[in-house]
N, C-alpha and C. Protein backbone atom coordinates (compact mmCIF):
# COMPACT_ATOMS: atom_id res chain seq x y z
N UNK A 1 30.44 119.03 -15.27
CA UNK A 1 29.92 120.10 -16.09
C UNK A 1 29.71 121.32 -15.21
N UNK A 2 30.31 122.45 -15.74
CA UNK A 2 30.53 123.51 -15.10
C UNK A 2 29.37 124.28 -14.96
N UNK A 3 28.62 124.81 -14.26
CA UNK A 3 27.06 125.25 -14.34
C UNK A 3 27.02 126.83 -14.03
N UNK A 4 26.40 127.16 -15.71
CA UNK A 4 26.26 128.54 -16.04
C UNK A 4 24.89 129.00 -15.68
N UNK A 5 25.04 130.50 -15.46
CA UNK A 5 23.83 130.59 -15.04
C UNK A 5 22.75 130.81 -16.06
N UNK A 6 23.02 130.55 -16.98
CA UNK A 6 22.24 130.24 -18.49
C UNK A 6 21.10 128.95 -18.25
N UNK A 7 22.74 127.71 -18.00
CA UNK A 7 22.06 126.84 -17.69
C UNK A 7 20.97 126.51 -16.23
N UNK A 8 21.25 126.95 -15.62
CA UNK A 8 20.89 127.24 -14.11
C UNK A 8 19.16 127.89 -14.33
N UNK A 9 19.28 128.87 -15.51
CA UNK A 9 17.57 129.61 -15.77
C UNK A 9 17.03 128.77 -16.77
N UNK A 10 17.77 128.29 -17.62
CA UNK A 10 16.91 127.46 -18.63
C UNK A 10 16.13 125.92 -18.10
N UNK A 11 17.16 125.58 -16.72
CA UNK A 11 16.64 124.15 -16.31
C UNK A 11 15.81 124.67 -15.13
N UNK A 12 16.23 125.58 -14.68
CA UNK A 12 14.64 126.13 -13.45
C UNK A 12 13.50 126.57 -14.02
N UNK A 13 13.86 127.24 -15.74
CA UNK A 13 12.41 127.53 -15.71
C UNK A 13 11.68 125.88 -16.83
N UNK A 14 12.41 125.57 -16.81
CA UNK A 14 11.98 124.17 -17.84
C UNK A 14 11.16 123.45 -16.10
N UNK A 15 11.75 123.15 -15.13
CA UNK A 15 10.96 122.50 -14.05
C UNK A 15 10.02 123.51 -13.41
N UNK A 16 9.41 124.86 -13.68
CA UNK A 16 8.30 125.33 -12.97
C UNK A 16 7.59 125.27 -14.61
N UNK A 17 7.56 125.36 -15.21
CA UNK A 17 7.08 125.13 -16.82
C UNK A 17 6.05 123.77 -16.87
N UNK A 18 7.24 123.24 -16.37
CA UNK A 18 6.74 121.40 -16.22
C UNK A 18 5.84 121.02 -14.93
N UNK A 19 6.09 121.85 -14.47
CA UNK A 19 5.30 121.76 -12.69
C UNK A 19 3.63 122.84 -12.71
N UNK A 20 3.58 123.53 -13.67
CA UNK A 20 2.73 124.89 -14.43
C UNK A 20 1.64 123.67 -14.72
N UNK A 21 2.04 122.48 -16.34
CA UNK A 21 1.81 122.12 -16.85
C UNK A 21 1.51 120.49 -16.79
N UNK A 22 1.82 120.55 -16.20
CA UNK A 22 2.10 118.70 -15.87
C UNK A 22 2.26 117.94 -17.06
N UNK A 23 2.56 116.94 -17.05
CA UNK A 23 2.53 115.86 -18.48
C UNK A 23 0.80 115.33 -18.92
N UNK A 24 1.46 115.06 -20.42
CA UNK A 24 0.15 114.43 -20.60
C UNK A 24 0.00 113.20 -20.54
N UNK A 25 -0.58 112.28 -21.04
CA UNK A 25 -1.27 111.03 -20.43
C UNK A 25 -2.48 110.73 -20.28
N UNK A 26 -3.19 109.71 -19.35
CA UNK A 26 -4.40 109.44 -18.92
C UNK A 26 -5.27 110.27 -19.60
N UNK A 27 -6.57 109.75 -19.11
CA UNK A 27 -8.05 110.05 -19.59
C UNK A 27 -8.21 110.81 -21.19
N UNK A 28 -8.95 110.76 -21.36
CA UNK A 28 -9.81 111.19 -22.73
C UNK A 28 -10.17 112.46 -23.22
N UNK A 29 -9.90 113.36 -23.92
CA UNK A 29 -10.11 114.75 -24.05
C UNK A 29 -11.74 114.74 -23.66
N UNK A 30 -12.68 114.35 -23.84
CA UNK A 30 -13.98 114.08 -23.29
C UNK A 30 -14.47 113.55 -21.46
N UNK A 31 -13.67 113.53 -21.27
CA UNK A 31 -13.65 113.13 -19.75
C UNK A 31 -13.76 114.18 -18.85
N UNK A 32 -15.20 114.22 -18.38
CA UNK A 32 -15.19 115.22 -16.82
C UNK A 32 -14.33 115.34 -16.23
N UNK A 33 -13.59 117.09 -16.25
CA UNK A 33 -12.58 117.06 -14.81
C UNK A 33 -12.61 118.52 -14.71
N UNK A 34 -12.14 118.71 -13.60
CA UNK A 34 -12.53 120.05 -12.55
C UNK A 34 -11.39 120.82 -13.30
N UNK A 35 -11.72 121.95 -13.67
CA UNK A 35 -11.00 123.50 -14.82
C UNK A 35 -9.42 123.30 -13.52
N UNK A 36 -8.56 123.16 -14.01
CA UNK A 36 -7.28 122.98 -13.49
C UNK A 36 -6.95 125.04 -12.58
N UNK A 37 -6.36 124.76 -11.95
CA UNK A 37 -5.85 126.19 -11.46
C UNK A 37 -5.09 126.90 -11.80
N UNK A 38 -5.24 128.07 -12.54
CA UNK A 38 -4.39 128.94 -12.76
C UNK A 38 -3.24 129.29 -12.40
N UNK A 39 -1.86 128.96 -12.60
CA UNK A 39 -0.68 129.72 -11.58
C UNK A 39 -1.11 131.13 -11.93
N UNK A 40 -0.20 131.73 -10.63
CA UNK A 40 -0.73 132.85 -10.19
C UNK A 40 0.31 134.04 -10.69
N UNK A 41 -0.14 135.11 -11.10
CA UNK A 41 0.60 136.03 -11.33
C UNK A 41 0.48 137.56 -11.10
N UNK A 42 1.53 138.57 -11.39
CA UNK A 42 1.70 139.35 -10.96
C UNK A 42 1.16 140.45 -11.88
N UNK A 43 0.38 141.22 -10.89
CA UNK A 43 -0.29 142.48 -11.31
C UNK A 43 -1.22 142.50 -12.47
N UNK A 44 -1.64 143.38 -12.82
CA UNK A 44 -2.62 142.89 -14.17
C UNK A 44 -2.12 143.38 -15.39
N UNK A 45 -2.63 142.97 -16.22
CA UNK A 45 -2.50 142.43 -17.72
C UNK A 45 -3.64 142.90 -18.49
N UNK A 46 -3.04 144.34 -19.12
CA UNK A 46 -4.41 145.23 -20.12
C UNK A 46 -3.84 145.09 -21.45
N UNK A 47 -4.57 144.67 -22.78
CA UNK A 47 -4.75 144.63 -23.67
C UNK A 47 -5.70 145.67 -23.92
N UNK A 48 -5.71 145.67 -25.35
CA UNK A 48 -6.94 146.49 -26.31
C UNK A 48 -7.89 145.85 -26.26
N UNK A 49 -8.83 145.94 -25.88
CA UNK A 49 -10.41 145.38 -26.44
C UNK A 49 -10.21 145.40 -28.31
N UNK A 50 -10.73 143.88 -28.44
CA UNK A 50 -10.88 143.38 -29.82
C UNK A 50 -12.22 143.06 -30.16
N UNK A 51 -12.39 142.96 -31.47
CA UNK A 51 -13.93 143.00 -31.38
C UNK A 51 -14.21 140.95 -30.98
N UNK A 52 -15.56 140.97 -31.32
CA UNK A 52 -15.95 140.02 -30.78
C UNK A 52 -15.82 138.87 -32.02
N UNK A 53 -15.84 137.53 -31.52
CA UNK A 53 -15.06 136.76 -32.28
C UNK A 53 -13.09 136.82 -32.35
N UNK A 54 -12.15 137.82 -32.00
CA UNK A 54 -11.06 137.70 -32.19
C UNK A 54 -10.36 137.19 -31.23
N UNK A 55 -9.28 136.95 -31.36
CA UNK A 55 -8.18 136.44 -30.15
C UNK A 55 -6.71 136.86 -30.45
N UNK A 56 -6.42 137.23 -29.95
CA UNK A 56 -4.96 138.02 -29.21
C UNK A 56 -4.23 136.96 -28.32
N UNK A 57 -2.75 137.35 -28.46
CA UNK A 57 -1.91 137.27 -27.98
C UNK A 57 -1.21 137.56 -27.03
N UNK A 58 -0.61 137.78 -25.21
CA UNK A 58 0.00 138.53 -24.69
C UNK A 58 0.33 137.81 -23.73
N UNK A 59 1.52 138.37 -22.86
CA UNK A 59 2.19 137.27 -22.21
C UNK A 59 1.69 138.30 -20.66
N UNK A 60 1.40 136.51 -19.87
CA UNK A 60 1.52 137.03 -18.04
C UNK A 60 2.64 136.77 -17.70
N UNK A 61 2.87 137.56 -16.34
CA UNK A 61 4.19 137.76 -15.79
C UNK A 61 4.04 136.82 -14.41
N UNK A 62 4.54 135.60 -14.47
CA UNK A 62 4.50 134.19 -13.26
C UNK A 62 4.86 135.16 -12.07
N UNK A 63 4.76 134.48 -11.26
CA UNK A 63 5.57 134.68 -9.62
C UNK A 63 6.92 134.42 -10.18
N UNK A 64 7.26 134.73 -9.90
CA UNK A 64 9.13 134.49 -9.67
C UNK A 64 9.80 134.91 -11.06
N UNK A 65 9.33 136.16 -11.96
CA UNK A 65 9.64 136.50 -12.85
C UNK A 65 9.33 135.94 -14.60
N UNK A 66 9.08 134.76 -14.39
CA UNK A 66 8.72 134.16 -15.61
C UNK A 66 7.45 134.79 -15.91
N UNK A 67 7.69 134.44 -17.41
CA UNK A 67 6.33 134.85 -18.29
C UNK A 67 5.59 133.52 -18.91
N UNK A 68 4.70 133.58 -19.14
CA UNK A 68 4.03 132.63 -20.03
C UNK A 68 2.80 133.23 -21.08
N UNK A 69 3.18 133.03 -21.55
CA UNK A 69 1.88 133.26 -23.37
C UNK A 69 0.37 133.21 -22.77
N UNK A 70 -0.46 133.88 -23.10
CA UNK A 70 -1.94 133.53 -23.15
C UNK A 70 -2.41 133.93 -24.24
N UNK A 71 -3.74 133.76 -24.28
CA UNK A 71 -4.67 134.06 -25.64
C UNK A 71 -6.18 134.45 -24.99
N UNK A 72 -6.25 135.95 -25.18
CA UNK A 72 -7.75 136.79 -24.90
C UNK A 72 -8.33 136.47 -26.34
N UNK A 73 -9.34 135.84 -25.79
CA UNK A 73 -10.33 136.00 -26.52
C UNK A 73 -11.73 136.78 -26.08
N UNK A 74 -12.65 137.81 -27.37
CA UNK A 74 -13.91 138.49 -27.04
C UNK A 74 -15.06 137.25 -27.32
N UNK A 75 -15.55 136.99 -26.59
CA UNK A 75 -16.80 136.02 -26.85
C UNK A 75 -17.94 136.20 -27.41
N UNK A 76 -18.26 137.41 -26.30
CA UNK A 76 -19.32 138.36 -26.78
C UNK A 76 -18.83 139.76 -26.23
N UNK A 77 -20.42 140.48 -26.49
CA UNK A 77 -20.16 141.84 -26.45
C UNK A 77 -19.40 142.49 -25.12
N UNK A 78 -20.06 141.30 -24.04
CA UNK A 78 -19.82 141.95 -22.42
C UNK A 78 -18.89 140.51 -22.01
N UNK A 79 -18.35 139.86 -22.46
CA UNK A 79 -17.51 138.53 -22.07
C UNK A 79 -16.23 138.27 -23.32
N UNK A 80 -14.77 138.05 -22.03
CA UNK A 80 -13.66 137.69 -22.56
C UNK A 80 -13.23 136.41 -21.46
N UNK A 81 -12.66 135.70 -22.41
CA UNK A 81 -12.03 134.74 -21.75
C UNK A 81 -10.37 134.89 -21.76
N UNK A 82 -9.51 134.59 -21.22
CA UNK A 82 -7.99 134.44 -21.09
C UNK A 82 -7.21 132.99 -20.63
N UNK A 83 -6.90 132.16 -21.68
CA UNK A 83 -6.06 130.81 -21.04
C UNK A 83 -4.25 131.03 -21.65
N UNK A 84 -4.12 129.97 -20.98
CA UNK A 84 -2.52 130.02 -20.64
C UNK A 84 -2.26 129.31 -22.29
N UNK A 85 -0.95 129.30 -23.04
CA UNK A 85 -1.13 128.98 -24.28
C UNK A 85 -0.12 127.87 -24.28
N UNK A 86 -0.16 126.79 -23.45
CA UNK A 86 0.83 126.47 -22.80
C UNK A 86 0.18 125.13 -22.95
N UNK A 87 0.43 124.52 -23.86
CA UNK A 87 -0.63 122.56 -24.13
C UNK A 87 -0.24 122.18 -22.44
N UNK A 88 -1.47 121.42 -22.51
CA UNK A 88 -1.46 120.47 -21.33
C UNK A 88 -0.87 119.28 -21.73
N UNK A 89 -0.22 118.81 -22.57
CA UNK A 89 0.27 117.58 -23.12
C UNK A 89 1.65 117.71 -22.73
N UNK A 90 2.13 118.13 -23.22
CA UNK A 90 4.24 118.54 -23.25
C UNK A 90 4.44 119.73 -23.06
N UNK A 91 3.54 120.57 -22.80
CA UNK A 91 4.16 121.85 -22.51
C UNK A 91 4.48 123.00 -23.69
N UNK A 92 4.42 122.65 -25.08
CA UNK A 92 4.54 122.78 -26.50
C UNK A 92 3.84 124.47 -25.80
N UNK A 93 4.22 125.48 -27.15
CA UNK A 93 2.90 126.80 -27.19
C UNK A 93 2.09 126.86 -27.88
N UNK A 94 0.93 126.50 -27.38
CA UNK A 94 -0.25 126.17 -28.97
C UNK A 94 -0.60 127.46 -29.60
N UNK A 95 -0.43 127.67 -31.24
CA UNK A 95 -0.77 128.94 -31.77
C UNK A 95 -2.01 129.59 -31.66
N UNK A 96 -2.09 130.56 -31.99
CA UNK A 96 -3.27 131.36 -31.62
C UNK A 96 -4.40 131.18 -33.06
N UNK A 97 -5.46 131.29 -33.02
CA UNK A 97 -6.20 130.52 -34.05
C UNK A 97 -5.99 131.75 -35.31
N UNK A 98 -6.13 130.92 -36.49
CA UNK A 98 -5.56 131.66 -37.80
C UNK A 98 -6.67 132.66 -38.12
N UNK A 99 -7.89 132.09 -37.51
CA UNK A 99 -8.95 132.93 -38.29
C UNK A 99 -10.40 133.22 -36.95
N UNK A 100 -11.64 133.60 -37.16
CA UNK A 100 -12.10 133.44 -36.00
C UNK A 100 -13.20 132.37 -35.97
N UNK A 101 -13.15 131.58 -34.92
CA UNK A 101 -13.63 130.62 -34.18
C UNK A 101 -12.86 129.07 -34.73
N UNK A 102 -11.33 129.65 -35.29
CA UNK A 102 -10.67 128.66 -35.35
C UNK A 102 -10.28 128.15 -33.70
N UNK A 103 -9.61 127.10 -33.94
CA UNK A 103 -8.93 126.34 -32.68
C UNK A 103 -7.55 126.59 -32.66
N UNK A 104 -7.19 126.54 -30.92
CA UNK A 104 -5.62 127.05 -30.53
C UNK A 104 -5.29 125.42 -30.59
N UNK A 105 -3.88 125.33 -31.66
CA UNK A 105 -4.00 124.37 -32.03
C UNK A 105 -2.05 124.11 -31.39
N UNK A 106 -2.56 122.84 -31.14
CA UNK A 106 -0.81 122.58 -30.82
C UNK A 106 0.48 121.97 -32.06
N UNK A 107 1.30 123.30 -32.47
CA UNK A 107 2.27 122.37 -33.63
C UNK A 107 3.07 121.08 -32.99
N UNK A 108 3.23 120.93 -31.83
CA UNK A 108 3.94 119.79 -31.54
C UNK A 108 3.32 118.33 -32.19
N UNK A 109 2.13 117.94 -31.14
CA UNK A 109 0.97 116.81 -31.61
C UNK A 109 0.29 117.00 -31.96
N UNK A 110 -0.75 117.66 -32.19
CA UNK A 110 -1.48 117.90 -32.55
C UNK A 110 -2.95 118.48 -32.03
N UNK A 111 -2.97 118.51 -30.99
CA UNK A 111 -3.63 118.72 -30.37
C UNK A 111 -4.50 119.83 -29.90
N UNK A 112 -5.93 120.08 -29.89
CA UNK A 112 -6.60 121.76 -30.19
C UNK A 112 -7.79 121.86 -29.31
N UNK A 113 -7.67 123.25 -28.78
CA UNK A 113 -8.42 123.21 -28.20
C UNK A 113 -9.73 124.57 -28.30
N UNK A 114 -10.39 124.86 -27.49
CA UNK A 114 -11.30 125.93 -28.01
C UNK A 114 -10.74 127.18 -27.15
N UNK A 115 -11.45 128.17 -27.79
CA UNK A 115 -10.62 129.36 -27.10
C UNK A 115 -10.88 129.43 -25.63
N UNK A 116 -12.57 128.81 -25.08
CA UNK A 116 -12.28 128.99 -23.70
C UNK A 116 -11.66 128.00 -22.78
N UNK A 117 -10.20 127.14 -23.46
CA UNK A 117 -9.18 126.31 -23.06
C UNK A 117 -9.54 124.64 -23.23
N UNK A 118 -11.33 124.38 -23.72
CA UNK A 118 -11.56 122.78 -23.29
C UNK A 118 -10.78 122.05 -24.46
N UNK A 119 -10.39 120.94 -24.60
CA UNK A 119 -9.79 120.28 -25.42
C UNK A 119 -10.81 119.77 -26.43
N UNK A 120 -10.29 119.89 -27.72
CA UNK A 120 -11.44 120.02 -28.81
C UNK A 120 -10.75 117.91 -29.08
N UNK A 121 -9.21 117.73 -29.05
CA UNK A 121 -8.79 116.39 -29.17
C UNK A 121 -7.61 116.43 -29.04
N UNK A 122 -7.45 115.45 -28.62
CA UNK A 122 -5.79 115.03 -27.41
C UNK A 122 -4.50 115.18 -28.79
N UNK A 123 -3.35 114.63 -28.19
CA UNK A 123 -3.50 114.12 -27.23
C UNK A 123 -3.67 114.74 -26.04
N UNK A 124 -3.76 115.63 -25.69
CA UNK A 124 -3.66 116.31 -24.45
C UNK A 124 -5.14 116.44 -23.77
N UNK A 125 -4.98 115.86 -22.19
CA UNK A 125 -6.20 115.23 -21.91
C UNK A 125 -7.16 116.40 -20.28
N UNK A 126 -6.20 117.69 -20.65
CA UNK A 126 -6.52 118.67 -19.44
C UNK A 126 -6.72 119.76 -20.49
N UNK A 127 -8.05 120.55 -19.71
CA UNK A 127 -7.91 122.05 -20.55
C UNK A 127 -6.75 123.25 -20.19
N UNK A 128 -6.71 123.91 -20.83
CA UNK A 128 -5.71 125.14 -21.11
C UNK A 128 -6.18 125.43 -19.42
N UNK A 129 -4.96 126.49 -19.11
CA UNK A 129 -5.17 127.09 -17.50
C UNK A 129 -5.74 128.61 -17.91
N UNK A 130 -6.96 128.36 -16.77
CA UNK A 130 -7.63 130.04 -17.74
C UNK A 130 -6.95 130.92 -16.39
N UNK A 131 -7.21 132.46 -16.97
CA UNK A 131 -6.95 133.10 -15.96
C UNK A 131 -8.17 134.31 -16.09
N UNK A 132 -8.76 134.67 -14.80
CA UNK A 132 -9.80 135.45 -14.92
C UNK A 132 -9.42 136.92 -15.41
N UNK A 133 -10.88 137.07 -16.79
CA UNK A 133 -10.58 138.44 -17.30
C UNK A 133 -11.50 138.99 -17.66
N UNK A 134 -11.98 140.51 -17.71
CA UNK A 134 -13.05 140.92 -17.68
C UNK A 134 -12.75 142.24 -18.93
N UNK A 135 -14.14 142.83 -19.33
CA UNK A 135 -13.54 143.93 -20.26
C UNK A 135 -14.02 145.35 -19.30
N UNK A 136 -13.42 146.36 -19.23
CA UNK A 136 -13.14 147.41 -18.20
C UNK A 136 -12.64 148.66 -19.36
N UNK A 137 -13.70 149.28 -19.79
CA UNK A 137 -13.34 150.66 -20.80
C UNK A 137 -13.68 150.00 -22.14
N UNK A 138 -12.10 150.26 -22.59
CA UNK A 138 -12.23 150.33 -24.10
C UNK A 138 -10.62 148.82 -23.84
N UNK A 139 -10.44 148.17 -22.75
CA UNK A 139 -9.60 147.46 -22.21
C UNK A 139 -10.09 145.91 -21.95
N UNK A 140 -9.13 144.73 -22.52
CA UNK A 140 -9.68 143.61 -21.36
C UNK A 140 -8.75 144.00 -20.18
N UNK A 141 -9.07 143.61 -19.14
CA UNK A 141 -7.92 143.52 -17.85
C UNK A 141 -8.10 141.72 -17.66
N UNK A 142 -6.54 141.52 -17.53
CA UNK A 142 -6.80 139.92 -16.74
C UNK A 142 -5.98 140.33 -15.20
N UNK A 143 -6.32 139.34 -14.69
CA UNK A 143 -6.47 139.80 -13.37
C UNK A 143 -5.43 138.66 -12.03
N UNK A 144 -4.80 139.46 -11.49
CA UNK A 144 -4.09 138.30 -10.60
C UNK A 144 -5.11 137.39 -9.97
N UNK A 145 -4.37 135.56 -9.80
CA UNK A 145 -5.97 134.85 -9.27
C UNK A 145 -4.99 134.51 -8.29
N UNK A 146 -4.47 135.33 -7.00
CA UNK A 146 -4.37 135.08 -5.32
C UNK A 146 -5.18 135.93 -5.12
């Protein structure tokens, strides 16, 4: 099989995707474990400030050109959170919640979690990868984490 460079970007970014994300498996959506690490990305990432209660949509820009989906959410007046939208189960893109203080829910399995990434029920047994974000003006900024 003759190897295009189609195929060549679709199977490199399917293995840093998979390497981002790991598989799912083991332990219990209830099970103590240390907030997983953010991959790291390039430059920052300004949205509109939304009011409080909403969540947005917008993609970070990986190291090595890839993008991946996140979801800002306003918590409160002076606090936003930002996770990767990227299930910890298969890798699936979990949607962004329909309404507010719905759950980012995964169409693959089923699986949902809360906006600040913890798993509400599996199968997926790791929270969302957050990435640090703060609100700055009338702006959230998320922020490179090297």
């Amino acid at each position: 099989m003759k190897t295009t460079r189609r195929l060549f970007v679709v199977t490199t970014g399917a293995t840093v995707a998979g390497t981002f994300t790991g598989c799912g498996g083991g332990g219990s959506p209830s099970s103590p474990t240390a907030p997983p690490t953010p991959p790291p990305i390039t430059g920052e990432i300004r949205v509109p400030l939304m009011g409080v209660g909403e969540t947005v949509g917008a993609f970070a820009n990986l190291v090595g050109g890839l993008q991946t989906p996140v979801a800002v959410t306003r918590v409160s007046q002076t606090d936003v959170v930002c996770v990767s939208r990227v299930c910890t189960h298969e890798g699936c893109t979990v949607n962004l919640p329909p309404t507010e203080g719905a759950t980012l829910d995964c169409p693959c399995h089923g699986s949902r979690f809360r906006n600040t990434g913890q798993v509400v029920n599996g199968p997926a047994g790791r929270a969302l990868f957050p990435f640090p974000a703060r609100i700055q003006g009338n702006e959230v900024v998320i922020t490179p984490s090297f």
